[in-house]
Protein backbone atom coordinates (compact mmCIF):
# COMPACT_ATOMS: atom_id res chain seq x y z
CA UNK A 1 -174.95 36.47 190.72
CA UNK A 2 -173.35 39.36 189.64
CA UNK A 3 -172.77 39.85 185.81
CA UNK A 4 -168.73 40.13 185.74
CA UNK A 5 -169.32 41.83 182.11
CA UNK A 6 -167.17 45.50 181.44
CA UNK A 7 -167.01 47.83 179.33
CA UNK A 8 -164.32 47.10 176.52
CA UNK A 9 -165.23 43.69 176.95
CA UNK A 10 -165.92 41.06 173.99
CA UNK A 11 -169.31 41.68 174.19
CA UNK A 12 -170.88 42.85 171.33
CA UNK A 13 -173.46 45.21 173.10
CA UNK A 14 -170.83 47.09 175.16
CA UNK A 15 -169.07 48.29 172.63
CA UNK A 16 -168.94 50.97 170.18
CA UNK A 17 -168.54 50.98 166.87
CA UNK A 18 -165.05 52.22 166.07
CA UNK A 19 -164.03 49.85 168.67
CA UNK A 20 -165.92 46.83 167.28
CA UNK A 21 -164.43 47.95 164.13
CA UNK A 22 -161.12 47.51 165.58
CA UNK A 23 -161.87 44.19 167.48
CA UNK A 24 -163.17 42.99 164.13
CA UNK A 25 -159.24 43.83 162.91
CA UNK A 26 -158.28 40.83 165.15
CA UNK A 27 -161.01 38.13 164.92
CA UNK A 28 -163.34 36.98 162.82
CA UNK A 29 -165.57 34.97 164.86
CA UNK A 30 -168.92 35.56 166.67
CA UNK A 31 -170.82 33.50 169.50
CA UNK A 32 -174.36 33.71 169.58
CA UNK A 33 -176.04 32.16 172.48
CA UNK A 34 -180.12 31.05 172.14
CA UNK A 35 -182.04 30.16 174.62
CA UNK A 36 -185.68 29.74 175.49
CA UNK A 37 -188.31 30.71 178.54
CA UNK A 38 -190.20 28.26 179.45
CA UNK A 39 -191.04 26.27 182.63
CA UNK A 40 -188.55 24.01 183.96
CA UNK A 41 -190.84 22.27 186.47
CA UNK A 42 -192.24 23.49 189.99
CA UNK A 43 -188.92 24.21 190.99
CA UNK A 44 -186.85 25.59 188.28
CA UNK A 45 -187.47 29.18 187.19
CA UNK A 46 -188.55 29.79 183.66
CA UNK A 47 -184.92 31.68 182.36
CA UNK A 48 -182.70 28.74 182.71
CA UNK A 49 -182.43 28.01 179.17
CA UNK A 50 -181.49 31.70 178.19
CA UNK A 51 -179.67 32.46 181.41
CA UNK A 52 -177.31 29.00 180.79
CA UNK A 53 -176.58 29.94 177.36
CA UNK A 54 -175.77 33.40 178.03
CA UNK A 55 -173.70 32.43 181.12
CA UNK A 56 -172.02 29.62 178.53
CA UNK A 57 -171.03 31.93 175.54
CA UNK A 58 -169.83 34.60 178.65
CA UNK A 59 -167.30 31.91 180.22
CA UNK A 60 -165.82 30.11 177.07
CA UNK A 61 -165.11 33.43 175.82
CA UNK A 62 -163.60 34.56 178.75
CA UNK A 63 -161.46 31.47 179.01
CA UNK A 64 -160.47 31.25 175.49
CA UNK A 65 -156.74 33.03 174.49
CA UNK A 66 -156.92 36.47 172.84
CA UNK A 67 -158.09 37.80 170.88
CA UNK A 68 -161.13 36.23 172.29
CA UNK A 69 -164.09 35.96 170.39
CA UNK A 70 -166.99 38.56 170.29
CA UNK A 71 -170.37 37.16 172.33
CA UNK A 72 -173.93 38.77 171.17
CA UNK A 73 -176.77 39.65 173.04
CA UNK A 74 -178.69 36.43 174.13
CA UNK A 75 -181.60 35.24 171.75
CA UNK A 76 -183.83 34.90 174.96
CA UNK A 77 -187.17 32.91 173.30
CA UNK A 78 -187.14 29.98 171.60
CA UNK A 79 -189.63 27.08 170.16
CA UNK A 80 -191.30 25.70 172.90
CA UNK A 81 -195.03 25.75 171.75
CA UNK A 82 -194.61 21.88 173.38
CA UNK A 83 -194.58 23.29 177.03
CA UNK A 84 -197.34 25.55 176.17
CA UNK A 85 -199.62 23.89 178.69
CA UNK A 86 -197.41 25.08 181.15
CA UNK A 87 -197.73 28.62 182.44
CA UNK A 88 -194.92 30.86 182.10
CA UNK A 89 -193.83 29.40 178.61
CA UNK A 90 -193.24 32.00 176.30
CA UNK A 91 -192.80 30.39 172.29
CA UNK A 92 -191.83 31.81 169.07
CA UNK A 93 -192.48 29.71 166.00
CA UNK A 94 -189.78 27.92 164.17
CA UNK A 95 -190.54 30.57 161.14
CA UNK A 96 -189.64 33.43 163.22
CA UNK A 97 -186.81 32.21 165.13
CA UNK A 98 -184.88 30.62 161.74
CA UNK A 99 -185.81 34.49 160.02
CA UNK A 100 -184.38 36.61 162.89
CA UNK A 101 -181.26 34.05 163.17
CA UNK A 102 -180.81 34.09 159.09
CA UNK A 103 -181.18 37.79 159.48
CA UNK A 104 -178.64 38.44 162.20
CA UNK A 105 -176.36 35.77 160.51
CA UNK A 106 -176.50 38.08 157.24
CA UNK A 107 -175.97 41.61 159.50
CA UNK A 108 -172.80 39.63 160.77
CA UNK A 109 -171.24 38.34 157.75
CA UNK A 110 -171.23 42.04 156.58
CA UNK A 111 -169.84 43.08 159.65
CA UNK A 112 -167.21 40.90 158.51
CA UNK A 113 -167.78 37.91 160.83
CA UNK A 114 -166.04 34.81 158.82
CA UNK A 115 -167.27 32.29 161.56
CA UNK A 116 -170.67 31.99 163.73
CA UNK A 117 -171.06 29.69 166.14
CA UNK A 118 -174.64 29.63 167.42
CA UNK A 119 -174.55 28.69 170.87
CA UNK A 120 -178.07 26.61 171.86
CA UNK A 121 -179.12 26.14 175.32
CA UNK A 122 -182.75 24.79 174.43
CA UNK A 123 -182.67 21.46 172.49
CA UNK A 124 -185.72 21.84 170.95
CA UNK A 125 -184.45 24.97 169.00
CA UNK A 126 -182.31 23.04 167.47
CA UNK A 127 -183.79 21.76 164.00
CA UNK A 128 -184.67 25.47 163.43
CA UNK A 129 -180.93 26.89 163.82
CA UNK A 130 -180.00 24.17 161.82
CA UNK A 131 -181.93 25.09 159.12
CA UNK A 132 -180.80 28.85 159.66
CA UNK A 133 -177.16 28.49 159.78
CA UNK A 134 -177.93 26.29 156.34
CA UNK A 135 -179.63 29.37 154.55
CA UNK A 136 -176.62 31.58 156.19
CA UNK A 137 -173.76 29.25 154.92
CA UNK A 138 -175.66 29.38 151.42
CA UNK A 139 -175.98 32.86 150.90
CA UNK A 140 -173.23 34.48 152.95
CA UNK A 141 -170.81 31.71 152.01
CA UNK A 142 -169.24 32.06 155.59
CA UNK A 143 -168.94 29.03 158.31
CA UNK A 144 -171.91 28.49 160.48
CA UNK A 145 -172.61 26.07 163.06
CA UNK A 146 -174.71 24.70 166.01
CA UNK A 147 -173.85 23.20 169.37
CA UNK A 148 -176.49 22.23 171.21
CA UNK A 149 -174.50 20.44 174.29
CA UNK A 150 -172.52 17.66 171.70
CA UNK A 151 -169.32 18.86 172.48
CA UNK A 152 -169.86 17.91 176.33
CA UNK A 153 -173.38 15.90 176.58
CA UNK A 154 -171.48 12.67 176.32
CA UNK A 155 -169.28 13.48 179.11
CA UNK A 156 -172.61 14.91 181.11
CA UNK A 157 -174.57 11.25 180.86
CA UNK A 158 -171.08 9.61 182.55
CA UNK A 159 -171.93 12.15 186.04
CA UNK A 160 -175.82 11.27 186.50
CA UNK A 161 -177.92 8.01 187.26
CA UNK A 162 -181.21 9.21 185.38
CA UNK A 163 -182.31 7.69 182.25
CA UNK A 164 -183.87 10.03 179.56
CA UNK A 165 -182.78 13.67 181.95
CA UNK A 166 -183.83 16.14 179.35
CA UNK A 167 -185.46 18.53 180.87
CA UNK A 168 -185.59 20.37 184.72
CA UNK A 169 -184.03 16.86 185.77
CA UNK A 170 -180.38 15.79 187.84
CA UNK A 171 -178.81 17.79 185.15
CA UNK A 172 -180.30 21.15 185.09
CA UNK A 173 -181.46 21.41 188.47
CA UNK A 174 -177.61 20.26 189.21
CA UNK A 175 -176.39 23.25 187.15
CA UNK A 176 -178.80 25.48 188.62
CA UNK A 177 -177.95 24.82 191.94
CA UNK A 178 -173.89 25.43 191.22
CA UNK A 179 -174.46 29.30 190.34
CA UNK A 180 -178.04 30.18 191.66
CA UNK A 181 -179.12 27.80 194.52
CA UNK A 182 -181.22 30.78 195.69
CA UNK A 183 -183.22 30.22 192.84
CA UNK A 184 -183.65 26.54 193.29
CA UNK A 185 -186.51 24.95 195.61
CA UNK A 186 -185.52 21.54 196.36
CA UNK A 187 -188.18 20.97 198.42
CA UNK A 188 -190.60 20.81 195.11
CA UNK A 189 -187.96 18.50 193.06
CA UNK A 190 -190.08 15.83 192.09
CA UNK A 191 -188.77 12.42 190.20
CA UNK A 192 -190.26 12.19 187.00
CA UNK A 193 -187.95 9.51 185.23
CA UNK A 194 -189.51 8.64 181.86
CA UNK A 195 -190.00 5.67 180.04
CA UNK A 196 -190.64 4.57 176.28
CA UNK A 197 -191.67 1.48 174.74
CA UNK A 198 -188.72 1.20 172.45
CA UNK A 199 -185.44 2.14 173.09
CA UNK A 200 -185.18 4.31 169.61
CA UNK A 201 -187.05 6.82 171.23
CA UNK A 202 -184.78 7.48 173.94
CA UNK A 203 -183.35 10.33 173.61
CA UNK A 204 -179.99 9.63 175.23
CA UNK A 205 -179.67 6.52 172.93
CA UNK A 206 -177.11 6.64 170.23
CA UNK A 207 -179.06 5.33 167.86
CA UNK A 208 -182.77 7.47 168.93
CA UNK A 209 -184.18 9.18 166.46
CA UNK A 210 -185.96 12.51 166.68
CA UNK A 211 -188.93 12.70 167.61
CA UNK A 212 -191.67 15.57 168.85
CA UNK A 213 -194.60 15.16 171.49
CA UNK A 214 -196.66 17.49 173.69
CA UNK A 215 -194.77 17.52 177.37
CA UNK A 216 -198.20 17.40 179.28
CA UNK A 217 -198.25 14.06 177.20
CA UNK A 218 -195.14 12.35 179.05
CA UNK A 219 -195.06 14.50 182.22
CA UNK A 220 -196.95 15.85 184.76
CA UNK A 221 -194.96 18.16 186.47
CA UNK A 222 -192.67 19.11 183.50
CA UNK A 223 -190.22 17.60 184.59
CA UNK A 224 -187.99 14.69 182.39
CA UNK A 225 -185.74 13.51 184.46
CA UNK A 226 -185.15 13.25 188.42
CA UNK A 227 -184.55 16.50 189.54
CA UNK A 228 -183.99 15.02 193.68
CA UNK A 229 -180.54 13.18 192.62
CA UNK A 230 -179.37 17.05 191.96
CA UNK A 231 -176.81 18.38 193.39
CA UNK A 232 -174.65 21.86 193.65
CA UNK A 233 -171.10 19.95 193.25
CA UNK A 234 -172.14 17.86 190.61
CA UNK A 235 -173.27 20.91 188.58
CA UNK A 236 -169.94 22.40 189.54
CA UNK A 237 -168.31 19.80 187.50
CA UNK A 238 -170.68 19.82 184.54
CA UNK A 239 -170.24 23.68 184.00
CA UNK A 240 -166.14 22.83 184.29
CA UNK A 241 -166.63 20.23 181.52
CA UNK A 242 -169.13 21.97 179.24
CA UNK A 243 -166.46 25.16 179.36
CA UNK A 244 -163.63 22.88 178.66
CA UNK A 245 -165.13 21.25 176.18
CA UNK A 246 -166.66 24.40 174.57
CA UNK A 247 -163.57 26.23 174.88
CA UNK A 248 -161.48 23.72 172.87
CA UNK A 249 -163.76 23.88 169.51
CA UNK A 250 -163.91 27.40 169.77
CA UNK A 251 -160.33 27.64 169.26
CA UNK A 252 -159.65 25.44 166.95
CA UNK A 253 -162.42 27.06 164.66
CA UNK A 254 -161.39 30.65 165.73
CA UNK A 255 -157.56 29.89 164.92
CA UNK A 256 -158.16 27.97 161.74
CA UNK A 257 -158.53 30.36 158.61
CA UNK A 258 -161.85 30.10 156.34
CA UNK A 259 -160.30 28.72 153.88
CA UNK A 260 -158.77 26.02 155.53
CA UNK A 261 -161.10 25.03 158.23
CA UNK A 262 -163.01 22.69 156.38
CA UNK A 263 -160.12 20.52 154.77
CA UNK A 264 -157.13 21.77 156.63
CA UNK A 265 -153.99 19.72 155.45
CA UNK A 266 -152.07 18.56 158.56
C-alpha cells in the first residue's frame, strides 16, 4: 500500500517550521499514534501494531473537517517484554516509553499544542501512556488523553464470534487482510481461542479486571483468538467503524476550547 501522505500535509514530519508555525495559528491539537513490534502469530507480520496506529491517526485526520489536526511520527516500540519468547519482539520498558511520551508531551505543549490525543494501537502500552499523559496534564496543565480502541472496541466484539480475540485473532488478522492481504498467510492461521477459569479475567468482560501474564503461558502459537474466522470484508467494516468512531471524538475535543472542554455548559 502506497502511503497517500504529501507534502503540506497535517503531518508533523513533512512540514517546516514556519509552516507548522502557521498550522499551529489554526489548531491546537496533536495525534500521536503508538504502536508496538512484536509477533502477531505465524501468520501476522511483526509491524501490525505500529503500522495500524499509524494508518489510524493518518485516516481520522484525513476525514476530520479543517483545519484538521496535526499527526506525529509513529512511536513504533512499545511494552511487550510479555511476547519476549517470541522471536521478532522488540520491547522497551514501561520507564522508557512513559519518559519519551512525557518528554514529547512537554516539547508539544510548548509548541503550543492545547490538546494531545495519544493514539494506542498495542493494549498493553496502555497503563504506561496513562501514567504519561497524567505527568503531562500535571505539569503542562494542557488536555491529554488515551484511546486504546474504547471509542470503537464495543462495536468490534458485535462483528466476530471469538471469545477473548486479543491478539493476531478474527480481529487483527481481519484488519490485516482489508489493506495488506499480501502480507497475510492464511494458510498458517491457527485457532487459538482461550479460556479462563473465572470470567473476571476475561478480558472482553465488562466487569474483567487487569491483569498481566507471560503469552507463552496461555498460547502456543501467539495467537489469542481465532485467526481462521478472519476475513478481508469484515476488516473492511471494522476500519469504517474504528474511523467513524475515532473521527467523532476527535472533533468534538478539537472544536471544544480548553477551557471549556472539561465542563462545557450546554
Amino acid at each position: 500500500m502506497k502511503e497517500p501522505y504529501k507534502k503540506g500535509s497535517f503531518l508533523w514530519e513533512q512540514m517546516t517550521w514556519p509552516e507548522i508555525e502557521a498550522y499551529l495559528k489554526t489548531v491546537d491539537t496533536a495525534i500521536l499514534p503508538c504502536g508496538a513490534i512484536e509477533q502477531h502469530g505465524p501468520h501476522l507480520p511483526v509491524d501490525i501494531d505500529y503500522f495500524d496506529a499509524k494508518y489510524m491517526a493518518f485516516k481520522v485526520a484525513e476525514a476530520c473537517e479543517d483545519p484538521k489536526p496535526l499527526v506525529l511520527p509513529t512511536i513504533p516500540f512499545g511494552v511487550s517484554y510479555h511476547h519476549d519468547d517470541f522471536k521478532g519482539t522488540l520491547s522497551v520498558t514501561n520507564d522508557a516509553l512513559s519518559k519519551f511520551v512525557y518528554d514529547l508531551g512537554m516539547s508539544l505543549a510548548k509548541n503550543g499544542i492545547k490538546k494531545i490525543i495519544i493514539l494506542n494501537g498495542h493494549g498493553d502500552n496502555e497503563p504506561t501512556l496513562t501514567y504519561a499523559a497524567q505527568m503531562i496534564n500535571r505539569d503542562a496543565k494542557i488536555f491529554v488523553c488515551v484511546d486504546t480502541g474504547e471509542t470503537s472496541d464495543v462495536d468490534l466484539y458485535g462483528l466476530i464470534d471469538t471469545p477473548n480475540d486479543i491478539h493476531a485473532g478474527e480481529i487483527e488478522t481481519s484488519t490485516a487482510l482489508a489493506l495488506r492481504p499480501d502480507l497475510v498467510q492464511m494458510d498458517k492461521a491457527v485457532n487459538e481461542t482461550i479460556q479462563f477459569g473465572s470470567k473476571f479475567l476475561d478480558y472482553d468482560n465488562e466487569r474483567g479486571v487487569n491483569w498481566y501474564v507471560q503469552t507463552n503461558k496461555i498460547s502456543e502459537s501467539g495467537v489469542m483468538g481465532d485467526a481462521t474466522k478472519a476475513s478481508a470484508e469484515k476488516g473492511r467494516k471494522m476500519w469504517e467503524l474504528m474511523i467513524h468512531h475515532m473521527v467523532r471524538f476527535v472533533e468534538s475535543i478539537k472544536n471544544t476550547p480548553l477551557e471549556e472542554l472539561y465542563q462545557k455548559r450546554y
